[in-house]
C-alpha atoms as a PDB file:
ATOM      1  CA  UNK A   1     167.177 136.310 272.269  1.00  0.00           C
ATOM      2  CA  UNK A   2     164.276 138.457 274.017  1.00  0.00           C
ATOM      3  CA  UNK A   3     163.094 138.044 277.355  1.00  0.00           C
ATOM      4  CA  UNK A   4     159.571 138.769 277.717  1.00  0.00           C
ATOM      5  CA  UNK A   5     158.546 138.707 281.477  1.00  0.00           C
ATOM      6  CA  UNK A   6     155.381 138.273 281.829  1.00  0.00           C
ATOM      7  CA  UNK A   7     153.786 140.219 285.269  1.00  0.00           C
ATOM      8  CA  UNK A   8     149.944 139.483 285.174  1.00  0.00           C
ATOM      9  CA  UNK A   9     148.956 136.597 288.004  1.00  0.00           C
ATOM     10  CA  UNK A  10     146.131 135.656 285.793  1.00  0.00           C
ATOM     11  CA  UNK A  11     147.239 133.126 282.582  1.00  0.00           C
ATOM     12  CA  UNK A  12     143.860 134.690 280.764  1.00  0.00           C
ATOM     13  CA  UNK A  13     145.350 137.859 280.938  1.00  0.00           C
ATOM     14  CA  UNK A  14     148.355 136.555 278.319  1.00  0.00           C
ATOM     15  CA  UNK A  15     146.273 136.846 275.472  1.00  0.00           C
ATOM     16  CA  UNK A  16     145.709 141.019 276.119  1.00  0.00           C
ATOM     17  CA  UNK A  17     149.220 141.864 277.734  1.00  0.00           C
ATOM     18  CA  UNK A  18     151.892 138.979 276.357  1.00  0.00           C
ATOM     19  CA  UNK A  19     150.420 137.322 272.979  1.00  0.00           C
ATOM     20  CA  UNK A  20     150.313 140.967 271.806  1.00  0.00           C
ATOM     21  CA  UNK A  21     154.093 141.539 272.265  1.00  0.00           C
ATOM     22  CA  UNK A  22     154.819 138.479 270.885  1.00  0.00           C
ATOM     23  CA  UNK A  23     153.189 138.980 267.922  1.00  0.00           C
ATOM     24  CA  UNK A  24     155.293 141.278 267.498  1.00  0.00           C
ATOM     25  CA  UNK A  25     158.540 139.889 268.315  1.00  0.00           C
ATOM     26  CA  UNK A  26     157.669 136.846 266.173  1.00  0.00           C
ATOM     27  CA  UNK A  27     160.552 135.153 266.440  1.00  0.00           C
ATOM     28  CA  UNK A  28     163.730 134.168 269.016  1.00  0.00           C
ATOM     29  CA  UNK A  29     162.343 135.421 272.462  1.00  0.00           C
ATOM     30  CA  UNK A  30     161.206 133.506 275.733  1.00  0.00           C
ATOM     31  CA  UNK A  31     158.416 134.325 278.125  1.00  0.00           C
ATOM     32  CA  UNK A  32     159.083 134.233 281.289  1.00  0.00           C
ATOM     33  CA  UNK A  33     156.663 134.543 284.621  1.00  0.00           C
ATOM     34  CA  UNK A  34     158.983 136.850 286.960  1.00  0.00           C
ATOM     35  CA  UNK A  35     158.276 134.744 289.795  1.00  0.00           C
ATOM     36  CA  UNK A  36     160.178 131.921 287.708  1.00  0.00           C
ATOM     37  CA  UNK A  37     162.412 133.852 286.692  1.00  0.00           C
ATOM     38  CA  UNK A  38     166.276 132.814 286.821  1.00  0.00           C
ATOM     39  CA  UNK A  39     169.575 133.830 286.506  1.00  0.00           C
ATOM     40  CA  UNK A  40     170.545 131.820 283.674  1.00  0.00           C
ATOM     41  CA  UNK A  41     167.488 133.279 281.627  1.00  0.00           C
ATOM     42  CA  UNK A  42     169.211 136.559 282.546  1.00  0.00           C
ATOM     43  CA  UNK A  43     172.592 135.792 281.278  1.00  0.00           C
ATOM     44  CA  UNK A  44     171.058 134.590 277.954  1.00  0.00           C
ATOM     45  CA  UNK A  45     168.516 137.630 277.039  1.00  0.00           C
ATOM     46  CA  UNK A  46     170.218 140.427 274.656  1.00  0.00           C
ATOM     47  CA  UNK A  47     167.300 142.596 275.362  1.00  0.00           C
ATOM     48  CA  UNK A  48     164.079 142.213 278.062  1.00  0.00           C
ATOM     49  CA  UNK A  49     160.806 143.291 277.811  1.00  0.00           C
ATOM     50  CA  UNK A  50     159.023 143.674 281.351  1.00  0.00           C
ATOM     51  CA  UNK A  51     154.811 143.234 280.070  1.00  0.00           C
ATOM     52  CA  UNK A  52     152.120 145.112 281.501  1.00  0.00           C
ATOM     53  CA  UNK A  53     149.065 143.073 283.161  1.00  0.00           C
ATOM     54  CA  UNK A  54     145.193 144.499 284.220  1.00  0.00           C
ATOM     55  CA  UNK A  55     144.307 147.234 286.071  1.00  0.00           C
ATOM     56  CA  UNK A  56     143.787 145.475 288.989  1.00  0.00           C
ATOM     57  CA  UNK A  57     146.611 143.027 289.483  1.00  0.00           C
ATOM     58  CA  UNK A  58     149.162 144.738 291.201  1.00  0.00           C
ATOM     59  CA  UNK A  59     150.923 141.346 292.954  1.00  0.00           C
ATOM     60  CA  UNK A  60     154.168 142.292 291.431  1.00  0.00           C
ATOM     61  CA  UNK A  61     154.052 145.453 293.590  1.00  0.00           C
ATOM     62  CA  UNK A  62     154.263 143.104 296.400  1.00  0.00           C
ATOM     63  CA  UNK A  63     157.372 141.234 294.970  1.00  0.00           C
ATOM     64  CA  UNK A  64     159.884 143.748 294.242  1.00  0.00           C
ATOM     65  CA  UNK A  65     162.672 142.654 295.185  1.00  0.00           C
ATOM     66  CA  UNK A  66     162.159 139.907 292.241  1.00  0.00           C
ATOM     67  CA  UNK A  67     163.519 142.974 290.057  1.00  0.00           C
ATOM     68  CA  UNK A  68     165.938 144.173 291.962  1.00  0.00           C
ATOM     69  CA  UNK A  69     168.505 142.745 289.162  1.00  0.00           C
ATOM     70  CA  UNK A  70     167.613 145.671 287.025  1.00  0.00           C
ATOM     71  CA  UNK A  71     169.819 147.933 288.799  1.00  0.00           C
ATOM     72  CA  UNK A  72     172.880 145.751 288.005  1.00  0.00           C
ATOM     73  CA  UNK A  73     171.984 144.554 284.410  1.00  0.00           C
ATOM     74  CA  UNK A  74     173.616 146.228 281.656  1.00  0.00           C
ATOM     75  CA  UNK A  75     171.601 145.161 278.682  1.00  0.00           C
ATOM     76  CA  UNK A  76     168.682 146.873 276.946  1.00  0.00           C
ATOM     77  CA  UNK A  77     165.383 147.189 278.980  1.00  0.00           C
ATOM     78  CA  UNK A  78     162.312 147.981 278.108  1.00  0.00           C
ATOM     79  CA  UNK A  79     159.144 148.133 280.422  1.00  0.00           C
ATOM     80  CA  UNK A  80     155.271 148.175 279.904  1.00  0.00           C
ATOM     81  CA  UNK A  81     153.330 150.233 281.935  1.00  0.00           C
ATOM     82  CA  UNK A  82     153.558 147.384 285.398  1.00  0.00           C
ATOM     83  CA  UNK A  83     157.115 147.132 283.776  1.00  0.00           C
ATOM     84  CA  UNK A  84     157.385 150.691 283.967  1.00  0.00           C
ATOM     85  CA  UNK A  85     156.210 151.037 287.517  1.00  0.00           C
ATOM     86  CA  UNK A  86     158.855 147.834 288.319  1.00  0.00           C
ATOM     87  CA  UNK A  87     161.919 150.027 286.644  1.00  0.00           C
ATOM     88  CA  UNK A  88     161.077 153.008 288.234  1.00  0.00           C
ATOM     89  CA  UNK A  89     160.241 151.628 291.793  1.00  0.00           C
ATOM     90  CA  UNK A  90     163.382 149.875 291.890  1.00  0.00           C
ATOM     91  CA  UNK A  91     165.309 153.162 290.571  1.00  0.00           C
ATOM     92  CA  UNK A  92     164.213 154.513 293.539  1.00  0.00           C
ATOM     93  CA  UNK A  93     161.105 156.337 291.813  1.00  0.00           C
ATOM     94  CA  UNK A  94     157.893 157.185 293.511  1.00  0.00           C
ATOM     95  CA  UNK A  95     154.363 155.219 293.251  1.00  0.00           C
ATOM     96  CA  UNK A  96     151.161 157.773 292.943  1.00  0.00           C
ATOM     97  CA  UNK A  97     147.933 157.064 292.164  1.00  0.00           C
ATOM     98  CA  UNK A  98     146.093 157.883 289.107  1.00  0.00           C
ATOM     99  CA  UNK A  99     143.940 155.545 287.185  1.00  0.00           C
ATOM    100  CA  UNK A 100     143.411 156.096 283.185  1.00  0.00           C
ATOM    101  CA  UNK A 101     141.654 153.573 281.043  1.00  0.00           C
ATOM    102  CA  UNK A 102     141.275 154.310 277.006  1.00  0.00           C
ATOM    103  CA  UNK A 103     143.489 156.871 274.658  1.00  0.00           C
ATOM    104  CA  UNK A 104     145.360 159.283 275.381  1.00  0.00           C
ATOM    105  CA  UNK A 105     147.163 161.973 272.839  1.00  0.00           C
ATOM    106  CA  UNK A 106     150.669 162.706 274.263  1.00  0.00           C
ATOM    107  CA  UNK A 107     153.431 164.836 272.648  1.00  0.00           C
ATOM    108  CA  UNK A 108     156.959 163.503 272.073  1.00  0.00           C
ATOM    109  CA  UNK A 109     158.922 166.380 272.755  1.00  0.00           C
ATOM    110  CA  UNK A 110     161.840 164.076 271.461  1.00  0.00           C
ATOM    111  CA  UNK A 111     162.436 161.071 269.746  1.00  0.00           C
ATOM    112  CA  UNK A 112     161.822 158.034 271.687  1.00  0.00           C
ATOM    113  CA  UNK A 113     162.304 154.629 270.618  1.00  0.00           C
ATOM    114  CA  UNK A 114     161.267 155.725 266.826  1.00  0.00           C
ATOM    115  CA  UNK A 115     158.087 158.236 267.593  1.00  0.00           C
ATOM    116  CA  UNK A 116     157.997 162.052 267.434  1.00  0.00           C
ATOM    117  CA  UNK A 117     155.057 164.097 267.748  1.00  0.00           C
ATOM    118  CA  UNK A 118     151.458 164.055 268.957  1.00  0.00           C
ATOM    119  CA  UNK A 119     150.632 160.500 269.478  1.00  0.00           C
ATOM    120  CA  UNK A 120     147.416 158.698 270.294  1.00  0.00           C
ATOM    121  CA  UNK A 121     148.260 156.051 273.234  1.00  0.00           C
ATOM    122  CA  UNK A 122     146.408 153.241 274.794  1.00  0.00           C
ATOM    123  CA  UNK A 123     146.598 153.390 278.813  1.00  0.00           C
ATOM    124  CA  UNK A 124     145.292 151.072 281.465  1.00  0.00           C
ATOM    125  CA  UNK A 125     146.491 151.850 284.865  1.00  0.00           C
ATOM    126  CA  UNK A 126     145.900 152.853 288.226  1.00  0.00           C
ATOM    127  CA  UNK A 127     149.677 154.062 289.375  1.00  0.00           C
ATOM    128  CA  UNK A 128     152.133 155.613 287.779  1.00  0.00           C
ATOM    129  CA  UNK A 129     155.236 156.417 288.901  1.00  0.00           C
ATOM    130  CA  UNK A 130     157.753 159.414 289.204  1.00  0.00           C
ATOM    131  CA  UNK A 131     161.095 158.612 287.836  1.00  0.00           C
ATOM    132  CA  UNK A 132     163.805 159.610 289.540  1.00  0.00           C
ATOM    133  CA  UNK A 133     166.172 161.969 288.530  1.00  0.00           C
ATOM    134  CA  UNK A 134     168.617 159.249 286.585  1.00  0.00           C
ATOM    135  CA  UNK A 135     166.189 159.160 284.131  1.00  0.00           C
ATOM    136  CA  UNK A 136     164.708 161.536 281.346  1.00  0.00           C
ATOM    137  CA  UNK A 137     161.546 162.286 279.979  1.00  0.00           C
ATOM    138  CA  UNK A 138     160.447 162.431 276.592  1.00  0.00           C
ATOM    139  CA  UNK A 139     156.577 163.259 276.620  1.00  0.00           C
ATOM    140  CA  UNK A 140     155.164 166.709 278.103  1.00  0.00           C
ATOM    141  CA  UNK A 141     152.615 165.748 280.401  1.00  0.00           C
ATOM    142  CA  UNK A 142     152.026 165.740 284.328  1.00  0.00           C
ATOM    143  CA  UNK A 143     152.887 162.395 284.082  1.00  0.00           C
ATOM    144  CA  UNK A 144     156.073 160.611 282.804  1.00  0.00           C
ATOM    145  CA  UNK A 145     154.765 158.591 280.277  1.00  0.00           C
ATOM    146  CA  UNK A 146     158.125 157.929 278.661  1.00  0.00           C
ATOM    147  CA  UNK A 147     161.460 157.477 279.899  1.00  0.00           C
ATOM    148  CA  UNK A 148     164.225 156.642 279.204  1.00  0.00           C
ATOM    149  CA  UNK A 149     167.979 155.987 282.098  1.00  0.00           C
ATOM    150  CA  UNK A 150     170.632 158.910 281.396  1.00  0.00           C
ATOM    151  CA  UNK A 151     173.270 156.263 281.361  1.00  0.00           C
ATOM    152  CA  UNK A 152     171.722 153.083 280.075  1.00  0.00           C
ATOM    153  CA  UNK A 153     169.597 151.669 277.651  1.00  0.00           C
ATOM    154  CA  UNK A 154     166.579 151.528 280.206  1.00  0.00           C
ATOM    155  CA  UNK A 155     163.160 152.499 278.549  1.00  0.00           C
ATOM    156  CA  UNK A 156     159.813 152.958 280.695  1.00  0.00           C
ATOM    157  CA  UNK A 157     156.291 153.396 279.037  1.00  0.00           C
ATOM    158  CA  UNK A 158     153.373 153.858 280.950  1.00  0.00           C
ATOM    159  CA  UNK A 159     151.023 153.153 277.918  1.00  0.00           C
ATOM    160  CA  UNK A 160     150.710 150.284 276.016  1.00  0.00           C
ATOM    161  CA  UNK A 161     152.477 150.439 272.917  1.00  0.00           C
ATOM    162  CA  UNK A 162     151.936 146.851 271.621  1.00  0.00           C
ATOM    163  CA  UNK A 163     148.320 148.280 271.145  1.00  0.00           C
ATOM    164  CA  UNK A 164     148.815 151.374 268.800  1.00  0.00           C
ATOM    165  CA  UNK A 165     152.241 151.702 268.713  1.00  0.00           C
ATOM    166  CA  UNK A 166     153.729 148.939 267.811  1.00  0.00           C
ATOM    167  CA  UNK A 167     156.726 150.404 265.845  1.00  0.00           C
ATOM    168  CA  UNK A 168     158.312 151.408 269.332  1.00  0.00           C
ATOM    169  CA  UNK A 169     159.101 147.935 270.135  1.00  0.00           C
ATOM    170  CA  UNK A 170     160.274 147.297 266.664  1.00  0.00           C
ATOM    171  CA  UNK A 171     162.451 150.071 267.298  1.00  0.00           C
ATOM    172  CA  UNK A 172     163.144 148.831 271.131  1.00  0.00           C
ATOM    173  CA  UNK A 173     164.366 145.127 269.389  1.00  0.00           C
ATOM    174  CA  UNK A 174     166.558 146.817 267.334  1.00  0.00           C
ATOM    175  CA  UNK A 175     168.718 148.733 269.865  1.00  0.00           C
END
């Protein structure tokens, strides 16, 4: 089973950051708010899928230490540009400010979760964050856009790939 956790405040804001992913997923997942979030729904996710939310609703940022079971899980990960901020603030990364709305063309210097090459990607965010060192980066811009943990299956975007990209978390579900 997939655990989607869902990070936008706002329930309207499902149908342009969750029902996308789900979509996707189709079948055998659970969403999940990460303020009700519980250990059991840990224990039963293969894989997790931390969603993005709007540009302005950064209340997760305020919650943190509702993630801080990231650093001790062991399963695959993937976060969505807020879910990508979450994974790298609690891998002791770095918030910066930098909003960018609309498409983006970013190069994948390597092959990350199924894509190579020049990409167009959608982005809506006003922070981004710099990844520690435990984690590489697989696009060649100023900003880490995709990451991935040296030593687990951890994967941060700071787009939105359920827009245009959709075959990275086809690719993600089948890790």
């Amino acid at each position: 089973m997939i655990l989607l956790i869902k990070t936008n405040k706002e329930t309207l804001h499902d149908l342009e950051f969750v029902k996308p992913i789900e979509d996707i997923l189709k079948k055998d997942y659970k969403v999940v708010e990460y303020k009700n979030l519980k250990k059991a729904d840990l224990g039963k996710a293969d894989k997790i899928i931390i969603s993005g939310t709007s540009i302005k609703d950064n209340e997760f940022l305020k919650e943190l230490e509702k993630f801080y079971w990231i650093k001790d899980y062991n399963k695959p990960i993937l976060g969505i540009c807020a879910g990508a901020q979450i994974i790298g603030l609690v891998c002791k990364g770095k918030l910066l400010k930098k909003p960018e709305i609309g498409m983006t063309k970013i190069n994948f210097e390597k092959i990350f979760l199924g894509v190579f090459g020049e990409k167009q990607v959608y982005e809506l965010h006003n922070n981004y964050v710099r990844f520690s060192e435990d984690f590489l980066s697989f696009a060649n811009n100023e900003i880490q856009q995709a990451v991935k943990h040296k030593q687990k299956e951890i994967y941060a975007v700071l787009f939105h790939p359920e827009v245009g990209n959709k075959e990275m978390i086809r690719e993600f579900v089948k890790i």
